[in-house]
Every structure is written in C-alpha cells, then in structure tokens.
Protein backbone atom coordinates (compact mmCIF):
# COMPACT_ATOMS: atom_id res chain seq x y z
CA UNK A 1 108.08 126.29 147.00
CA UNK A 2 108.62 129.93 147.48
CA UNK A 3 105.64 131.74 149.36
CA UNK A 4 105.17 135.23 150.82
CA UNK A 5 102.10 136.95 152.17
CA UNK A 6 102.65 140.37 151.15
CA UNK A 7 102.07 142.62 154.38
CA UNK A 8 100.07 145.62 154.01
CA UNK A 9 97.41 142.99 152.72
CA UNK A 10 95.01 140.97 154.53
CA UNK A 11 93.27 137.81 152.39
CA UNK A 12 89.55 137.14 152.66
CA UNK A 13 88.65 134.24 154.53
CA UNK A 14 88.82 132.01 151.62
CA UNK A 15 92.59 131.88 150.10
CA UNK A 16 92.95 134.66 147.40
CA UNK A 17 95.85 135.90 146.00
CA UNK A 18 98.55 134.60 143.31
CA UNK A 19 100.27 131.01 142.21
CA UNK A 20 102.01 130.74 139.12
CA UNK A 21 105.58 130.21 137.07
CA UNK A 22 108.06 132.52 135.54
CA UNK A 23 110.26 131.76 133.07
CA UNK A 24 112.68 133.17 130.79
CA UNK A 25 113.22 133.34 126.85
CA UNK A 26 115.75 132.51 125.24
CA UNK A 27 117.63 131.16 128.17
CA UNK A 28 120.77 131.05 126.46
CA UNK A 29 122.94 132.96 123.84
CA UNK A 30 122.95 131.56 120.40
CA UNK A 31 120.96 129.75 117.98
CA UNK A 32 117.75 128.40 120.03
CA UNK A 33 117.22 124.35 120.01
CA UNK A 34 114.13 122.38 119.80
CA UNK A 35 112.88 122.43 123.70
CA UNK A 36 115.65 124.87 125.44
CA UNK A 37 113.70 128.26 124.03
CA UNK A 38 112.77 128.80 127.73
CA UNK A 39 113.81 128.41 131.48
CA UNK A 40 112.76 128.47 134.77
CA UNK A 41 113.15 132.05 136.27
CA UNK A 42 114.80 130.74 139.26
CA UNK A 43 115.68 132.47 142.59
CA UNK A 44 114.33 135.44 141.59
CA UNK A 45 112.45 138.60 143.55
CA UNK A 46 109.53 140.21 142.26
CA UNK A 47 108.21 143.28 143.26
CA UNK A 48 104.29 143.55 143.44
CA UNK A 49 102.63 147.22 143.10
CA UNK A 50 98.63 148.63 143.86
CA UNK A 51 97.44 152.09 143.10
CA UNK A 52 101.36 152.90 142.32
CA UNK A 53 102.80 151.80 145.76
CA UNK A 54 104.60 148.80 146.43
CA UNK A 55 102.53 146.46 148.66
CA UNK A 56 105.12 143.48 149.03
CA UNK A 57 107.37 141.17 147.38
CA UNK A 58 107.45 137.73 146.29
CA UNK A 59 110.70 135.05 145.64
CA UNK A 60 110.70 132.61 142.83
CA UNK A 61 112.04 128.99 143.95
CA UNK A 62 114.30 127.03 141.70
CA UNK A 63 111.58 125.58 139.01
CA UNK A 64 110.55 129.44 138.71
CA UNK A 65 107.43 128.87 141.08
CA UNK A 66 105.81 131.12 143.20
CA UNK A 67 102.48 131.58 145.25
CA UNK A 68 102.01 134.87 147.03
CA UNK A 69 98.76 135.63 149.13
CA UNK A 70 96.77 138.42 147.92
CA UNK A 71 93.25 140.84 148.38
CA UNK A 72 91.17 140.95 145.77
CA UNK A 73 91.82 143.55 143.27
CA UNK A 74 94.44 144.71 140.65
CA UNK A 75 98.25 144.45 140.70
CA UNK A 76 101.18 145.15 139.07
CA UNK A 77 104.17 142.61 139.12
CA UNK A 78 107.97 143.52 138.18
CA UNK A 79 111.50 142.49 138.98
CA UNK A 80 112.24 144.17 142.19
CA UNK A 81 115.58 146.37 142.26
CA UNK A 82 116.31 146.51 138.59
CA UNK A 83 119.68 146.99 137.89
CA UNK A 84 119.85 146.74 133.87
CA UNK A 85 117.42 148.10 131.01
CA UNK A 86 118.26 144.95 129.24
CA UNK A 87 115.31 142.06 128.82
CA UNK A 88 111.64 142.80 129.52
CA UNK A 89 110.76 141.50 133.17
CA UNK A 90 107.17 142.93 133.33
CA UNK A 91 105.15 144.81 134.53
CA UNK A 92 102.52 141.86 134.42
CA UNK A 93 98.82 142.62 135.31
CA UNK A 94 96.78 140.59 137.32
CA UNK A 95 93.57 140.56 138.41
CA UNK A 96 93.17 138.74 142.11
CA UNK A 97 89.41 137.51 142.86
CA UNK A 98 87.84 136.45 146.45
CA UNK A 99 88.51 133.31 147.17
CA UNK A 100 90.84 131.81 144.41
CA UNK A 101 93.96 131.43 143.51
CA UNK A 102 94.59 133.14 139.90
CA UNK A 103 96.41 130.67 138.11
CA UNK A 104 99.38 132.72 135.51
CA UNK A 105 102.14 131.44 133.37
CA UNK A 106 104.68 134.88 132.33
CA UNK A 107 107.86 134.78 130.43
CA UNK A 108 109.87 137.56 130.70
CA UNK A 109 112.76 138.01 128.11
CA UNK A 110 116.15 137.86 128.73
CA UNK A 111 117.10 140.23 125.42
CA UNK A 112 119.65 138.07 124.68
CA UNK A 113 119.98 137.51 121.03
C-alpha cells in the first residue's frame, strides 16, 4: 500500500486525512468490453494543494490505492508534474474531517477514444 504523510501538515490526534482508489477510463484504445471500461491508476503521483499551495504529494500502489494523512479541511488533488493536456486527471475536491479517514473512489480519464 502506498502511504505518505504530507509534511507541512500535522494530523489531529485521532487519524484524519485521505484513503481511497484511482482508476482510469477507458483503459485501453478501442471498442470497450463488458468489465475492462476501467483500470487501476497504478504507480502514479498525485499532487495535493490548500489555499493554492502545494502541501505534499501522495503515490498510488499497483491496485491504484492510496492513503495519505491529512488536517482537517479542504484540498485539491491532481496529477503531479503534468506533462500532456490529454485525459482529465482532476482536480478532485475533498473535504478531510477530525478524526476519520474520508473514504473516495475517482476515475480520471485517459481521453483515449
């Protein structure tokens, strides 16, 4: 599993923060079949944002999990270090509350048609 406590950010004493899977759509070229619309987004670094700055960053492992330790409050997550304008990779919003884990499920798209 891939975890990272984003620095700059100190959890409350209970755990707060992130957990969650990415994946991608479609996940291959072509005609889509029954069950293969989607994969894991695996291996893959995301960058997440407050107020506008980048406060850490966060790895997917190879299922397209990730847990990332977190304040409460509001964030912005994206693919870190971009390098084409092709697919939609966030930004997702996410609201973190004291003391629990938020629970999301994002596909980003790949833009392959």
């Amino acid at each position: 599993m891939a975890t990272c406590a984003c620095t700059g950010q100190t959890p409350s004493e209970g755990k707060s923060g992130i957990d969650g899977i990415i994946t991608i759509s479609p996940a291959k070229p072509g005609p889509t079949r029954i069950n293969e619309a989607s994969a894991p987004l695996a291996n893959t670094t995301f960058a997440v944002e407050s107020n506008g700055r980048e406060i850490g960053s966060f790895t997917t492992d190879d299922r397209g999990h990730f847990q990332v330790a977190l304040s409460p409050g509001h964030y912005k997550v994206s693919l870190k270090a971009r390098k084409t304008s092709i697919g939609h990779f966030g930004p997702f919003e996410v609201e973190v509350v004291a003391d629990k884990m938020t629970n999301v499920q994002w596909e980003c798209d790949s833009g392959m048609r």
